[in-house]
C-alpha atoms as a PDB file:
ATOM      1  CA  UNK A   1      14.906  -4.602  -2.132  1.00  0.00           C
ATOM      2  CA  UNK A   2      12.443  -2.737  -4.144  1.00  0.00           C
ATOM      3  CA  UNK A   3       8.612  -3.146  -4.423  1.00  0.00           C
ATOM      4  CA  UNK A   4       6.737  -4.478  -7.409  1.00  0.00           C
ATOM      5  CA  UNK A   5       3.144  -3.797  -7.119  1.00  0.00           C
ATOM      6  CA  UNK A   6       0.484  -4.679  -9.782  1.00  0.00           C
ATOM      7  CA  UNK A   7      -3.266  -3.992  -9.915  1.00  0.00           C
ATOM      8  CA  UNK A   8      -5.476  -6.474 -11.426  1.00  0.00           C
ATOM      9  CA  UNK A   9      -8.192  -4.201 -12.564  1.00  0.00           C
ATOM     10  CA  UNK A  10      -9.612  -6.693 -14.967  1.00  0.00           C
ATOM     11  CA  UNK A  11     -10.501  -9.324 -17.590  1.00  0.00           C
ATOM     12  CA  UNK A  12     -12.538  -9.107 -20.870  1.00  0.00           C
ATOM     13  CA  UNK A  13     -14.426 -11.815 -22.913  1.00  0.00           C
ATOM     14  CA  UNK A  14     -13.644 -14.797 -20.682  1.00  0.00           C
ATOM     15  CA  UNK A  15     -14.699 -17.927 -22.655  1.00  0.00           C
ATOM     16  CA  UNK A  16     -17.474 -19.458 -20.479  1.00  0.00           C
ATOM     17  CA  UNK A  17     -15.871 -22.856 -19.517  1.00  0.00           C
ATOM     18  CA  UNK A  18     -19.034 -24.536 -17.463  1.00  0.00           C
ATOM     19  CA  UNK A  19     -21.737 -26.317 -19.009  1.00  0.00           C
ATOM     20  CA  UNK A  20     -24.312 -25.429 -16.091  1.00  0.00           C
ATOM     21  CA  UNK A  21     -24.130 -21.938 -14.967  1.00  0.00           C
ATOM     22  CA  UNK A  22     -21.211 -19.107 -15.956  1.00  0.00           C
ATOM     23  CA  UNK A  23     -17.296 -18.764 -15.526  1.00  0.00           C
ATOM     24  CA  UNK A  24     -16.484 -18.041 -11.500  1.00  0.00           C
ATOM     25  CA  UNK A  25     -12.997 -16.750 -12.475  1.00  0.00           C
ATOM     26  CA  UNK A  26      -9.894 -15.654 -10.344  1.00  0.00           C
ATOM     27  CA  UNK A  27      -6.446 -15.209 -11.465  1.00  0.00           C
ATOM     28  CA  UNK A  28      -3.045 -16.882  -9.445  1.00  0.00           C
ATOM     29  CA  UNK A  29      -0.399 -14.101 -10.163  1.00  0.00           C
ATOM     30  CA  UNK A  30       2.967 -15.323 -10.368  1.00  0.00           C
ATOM     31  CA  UNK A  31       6.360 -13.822 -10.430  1.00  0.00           C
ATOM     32  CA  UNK A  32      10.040 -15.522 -11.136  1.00  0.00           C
ATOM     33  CA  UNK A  33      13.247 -14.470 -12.160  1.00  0.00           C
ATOM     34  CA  UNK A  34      13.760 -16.573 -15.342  1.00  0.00           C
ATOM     35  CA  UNK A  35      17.680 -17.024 -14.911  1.00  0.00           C
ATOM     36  CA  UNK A  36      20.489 -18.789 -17.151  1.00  0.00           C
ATOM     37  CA  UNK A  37      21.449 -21.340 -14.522  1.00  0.00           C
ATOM     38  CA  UNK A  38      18.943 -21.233 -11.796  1.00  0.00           C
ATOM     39  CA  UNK A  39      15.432 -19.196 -11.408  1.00  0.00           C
ATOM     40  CA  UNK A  40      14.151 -17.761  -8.941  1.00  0.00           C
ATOM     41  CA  UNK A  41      10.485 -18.090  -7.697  1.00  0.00           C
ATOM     42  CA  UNK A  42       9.079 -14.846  -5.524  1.00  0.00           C
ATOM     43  CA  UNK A  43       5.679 -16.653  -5.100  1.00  0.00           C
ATOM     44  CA  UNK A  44       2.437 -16.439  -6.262  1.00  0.00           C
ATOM     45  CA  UNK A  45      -0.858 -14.782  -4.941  1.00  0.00           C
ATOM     46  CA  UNK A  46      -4.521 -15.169  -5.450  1.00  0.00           C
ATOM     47  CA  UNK A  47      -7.269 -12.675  -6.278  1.00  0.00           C
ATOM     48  CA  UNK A  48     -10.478 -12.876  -5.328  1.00  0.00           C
ATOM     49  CA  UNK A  49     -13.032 -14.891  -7.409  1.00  0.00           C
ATOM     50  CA  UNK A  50     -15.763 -13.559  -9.397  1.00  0.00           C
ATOM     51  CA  UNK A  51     -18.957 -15.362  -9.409  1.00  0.00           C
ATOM     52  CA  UNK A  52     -20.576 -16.007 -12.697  1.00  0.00           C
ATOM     53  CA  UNK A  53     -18.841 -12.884 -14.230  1.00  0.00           C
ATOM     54  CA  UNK A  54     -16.905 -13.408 -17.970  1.00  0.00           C
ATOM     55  CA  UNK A  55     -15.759  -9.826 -17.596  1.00  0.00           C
ATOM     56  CA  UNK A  56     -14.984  -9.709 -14.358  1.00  0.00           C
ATOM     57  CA  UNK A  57     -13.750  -6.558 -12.699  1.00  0.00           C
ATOM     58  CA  UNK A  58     -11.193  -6.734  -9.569  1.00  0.00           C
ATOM     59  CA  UNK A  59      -9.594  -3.816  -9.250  1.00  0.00           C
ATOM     60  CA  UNK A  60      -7.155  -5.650  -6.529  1.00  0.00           C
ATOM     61  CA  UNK A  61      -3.680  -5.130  -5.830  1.00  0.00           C
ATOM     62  CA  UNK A  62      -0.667  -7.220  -5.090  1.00  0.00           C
ATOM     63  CA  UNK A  63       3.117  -6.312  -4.122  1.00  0.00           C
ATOM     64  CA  UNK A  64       6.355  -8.571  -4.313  1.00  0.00           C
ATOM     65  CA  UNK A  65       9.419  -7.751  -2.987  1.00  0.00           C
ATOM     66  CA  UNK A  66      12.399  -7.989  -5.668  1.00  0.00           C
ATOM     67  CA  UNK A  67      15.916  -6.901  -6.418  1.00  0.00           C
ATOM     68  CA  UNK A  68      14.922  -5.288 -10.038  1.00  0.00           C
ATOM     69  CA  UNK A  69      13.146  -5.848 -12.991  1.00  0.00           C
ATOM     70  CA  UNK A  70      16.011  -7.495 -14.463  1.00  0.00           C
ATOM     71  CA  UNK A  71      14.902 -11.246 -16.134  1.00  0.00           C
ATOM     72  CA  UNK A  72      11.493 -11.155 -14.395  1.00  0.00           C
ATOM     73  CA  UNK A  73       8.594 -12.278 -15.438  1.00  0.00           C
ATOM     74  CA  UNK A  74       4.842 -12.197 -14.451  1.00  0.00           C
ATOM     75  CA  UNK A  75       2.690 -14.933 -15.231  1.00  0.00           C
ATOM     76  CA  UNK A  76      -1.506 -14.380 -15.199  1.00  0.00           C
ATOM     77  CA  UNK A  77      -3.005 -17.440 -14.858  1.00  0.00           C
ATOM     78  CA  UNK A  78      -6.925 -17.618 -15.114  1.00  0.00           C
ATOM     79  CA  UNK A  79      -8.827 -20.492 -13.692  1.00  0.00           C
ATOM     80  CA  UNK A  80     -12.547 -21.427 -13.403  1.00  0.00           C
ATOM     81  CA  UNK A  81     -13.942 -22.153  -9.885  1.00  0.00           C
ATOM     82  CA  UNK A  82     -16.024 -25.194  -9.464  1.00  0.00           C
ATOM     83  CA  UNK A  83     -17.479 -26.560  -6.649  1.00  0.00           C
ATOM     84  CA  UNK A  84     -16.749 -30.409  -6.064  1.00  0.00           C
ATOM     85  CA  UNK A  85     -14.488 -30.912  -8.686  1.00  0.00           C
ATOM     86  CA  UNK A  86     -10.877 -29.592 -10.194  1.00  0.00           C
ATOM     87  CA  UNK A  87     -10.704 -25.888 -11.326  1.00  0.00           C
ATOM     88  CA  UNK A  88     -10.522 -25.755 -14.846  1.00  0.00           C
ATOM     89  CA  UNK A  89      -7.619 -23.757 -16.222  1.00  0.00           C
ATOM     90  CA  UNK A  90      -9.015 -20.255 -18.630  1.00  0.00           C
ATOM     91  CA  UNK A  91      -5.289 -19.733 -19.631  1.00  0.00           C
ATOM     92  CA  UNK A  92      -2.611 -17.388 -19.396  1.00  0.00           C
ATOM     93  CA  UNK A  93      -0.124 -14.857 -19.912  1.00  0.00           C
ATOM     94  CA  UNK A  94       3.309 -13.795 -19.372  1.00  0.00           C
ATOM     95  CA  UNK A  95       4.777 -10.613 -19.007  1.00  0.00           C
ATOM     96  CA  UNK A  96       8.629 -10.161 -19.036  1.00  0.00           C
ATOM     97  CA  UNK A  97       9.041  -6.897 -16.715  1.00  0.00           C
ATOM     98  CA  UNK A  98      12.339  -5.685 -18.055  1.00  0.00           C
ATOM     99  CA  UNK A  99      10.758  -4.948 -21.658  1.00  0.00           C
ATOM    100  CA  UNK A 100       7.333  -2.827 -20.594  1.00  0.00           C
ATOM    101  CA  UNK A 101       9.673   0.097 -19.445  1.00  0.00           C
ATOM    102  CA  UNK A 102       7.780  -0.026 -15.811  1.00  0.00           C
ATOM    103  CA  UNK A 103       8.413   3.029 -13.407  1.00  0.00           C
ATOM    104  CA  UNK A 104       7.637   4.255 -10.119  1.00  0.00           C
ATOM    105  CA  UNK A 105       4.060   5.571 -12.764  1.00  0.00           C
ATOM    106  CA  UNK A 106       1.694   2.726 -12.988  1.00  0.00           C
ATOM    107  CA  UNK A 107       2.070   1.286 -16.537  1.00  0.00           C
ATOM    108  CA  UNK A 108      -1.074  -0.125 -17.720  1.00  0.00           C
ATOM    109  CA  UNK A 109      -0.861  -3.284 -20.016  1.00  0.00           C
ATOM    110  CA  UNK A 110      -3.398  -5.633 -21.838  1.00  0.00           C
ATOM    111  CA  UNK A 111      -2.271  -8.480 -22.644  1.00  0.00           C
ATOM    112  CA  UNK A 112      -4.180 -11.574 -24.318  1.00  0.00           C
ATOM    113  CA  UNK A 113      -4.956 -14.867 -22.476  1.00  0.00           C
ATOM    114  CA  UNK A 114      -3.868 -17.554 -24.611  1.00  0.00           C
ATOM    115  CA  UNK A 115      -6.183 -20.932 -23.861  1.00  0.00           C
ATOM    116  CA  UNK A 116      -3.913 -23.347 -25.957  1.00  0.00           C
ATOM    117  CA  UNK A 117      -1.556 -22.360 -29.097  1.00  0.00           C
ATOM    118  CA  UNK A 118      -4.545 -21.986 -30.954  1.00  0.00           C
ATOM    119  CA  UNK A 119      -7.420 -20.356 -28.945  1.00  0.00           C
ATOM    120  CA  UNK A 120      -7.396 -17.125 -27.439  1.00  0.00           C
ATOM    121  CA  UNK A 121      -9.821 -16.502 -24.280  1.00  0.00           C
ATOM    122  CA  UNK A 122     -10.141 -12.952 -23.794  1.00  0.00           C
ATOM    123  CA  UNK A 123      -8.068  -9.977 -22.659  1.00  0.00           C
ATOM    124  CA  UNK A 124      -6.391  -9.027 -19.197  1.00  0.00           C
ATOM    125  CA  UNK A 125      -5.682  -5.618 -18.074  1.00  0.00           C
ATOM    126  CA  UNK A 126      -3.112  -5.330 -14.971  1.00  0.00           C
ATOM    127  CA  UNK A 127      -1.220  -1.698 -13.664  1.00  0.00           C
ATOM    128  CA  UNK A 128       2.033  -2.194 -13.095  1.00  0.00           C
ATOM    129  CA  UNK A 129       4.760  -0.013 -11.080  1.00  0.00           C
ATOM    130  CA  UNK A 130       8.490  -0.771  -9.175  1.00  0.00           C
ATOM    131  CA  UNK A 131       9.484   0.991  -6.459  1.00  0.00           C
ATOM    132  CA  UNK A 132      13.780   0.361  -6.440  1.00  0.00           C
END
């Protein structure tokens, strides 16, 4: 088994999504191994969350134990905190491993948070490195 680890250092331009107050935003990080016939779900972990922050700055990091790089992908998910009622979802992003050329070297990538198919809600910025 080799180690995937990836930094969430941070997010840019969150949308603010509360109508009293300012995004509280924290990211679930998933990872599955999008298969022909079957996938394969490694989990998901949570980072911390930023009080009223829309470019919040974690700087956090997260390992997953996998077999390779080969078919996986990352998903970013953003959410809003609130307090007595559902989280409301920021968006997200997916990032298929096998095609960033990621190394033992931490590879930074930005990717954009997509809100819906139309609206975009600000940039993510993770390090990402594998450990076979």
């Amino acid at each position: 088994m080799g180690v995937l680890k990836v930094k969430l250092v941070k997010a840019t331009h969150l949308a603010d999504t509360d109508f009293i107050g300012k995004t509280d935003p924290y990211v679930k990080i998933g990872l599955e191994q999008d298969n022909v016939f079957r996938d394969h779900d490694y989990g998901f972990q949570v980072s911390s969350k930023k009080k009223n922050d829309v470019n919040p700055v974690w700087n956090e990091d997260f390992t997953f134990n996998i077999p390779t790089l080969d078919n996986m992908v990352l998903s970013l998910n953003v959410f809003d905190e609130d307090i007595g009622s559902r989280d409301d979802k920021c968006g997200n992003c997916k990032i298929k491993l096998e095609h960033e050329g990621i190394s033992a070297s931490p590879k930074r990538i930005e990717k954009t948070i997509d809100r819906n198919l139309l609206r975009k809600n600000g940039m993510i910025i993770v390090e990402i490195s594998y450990h076979p």
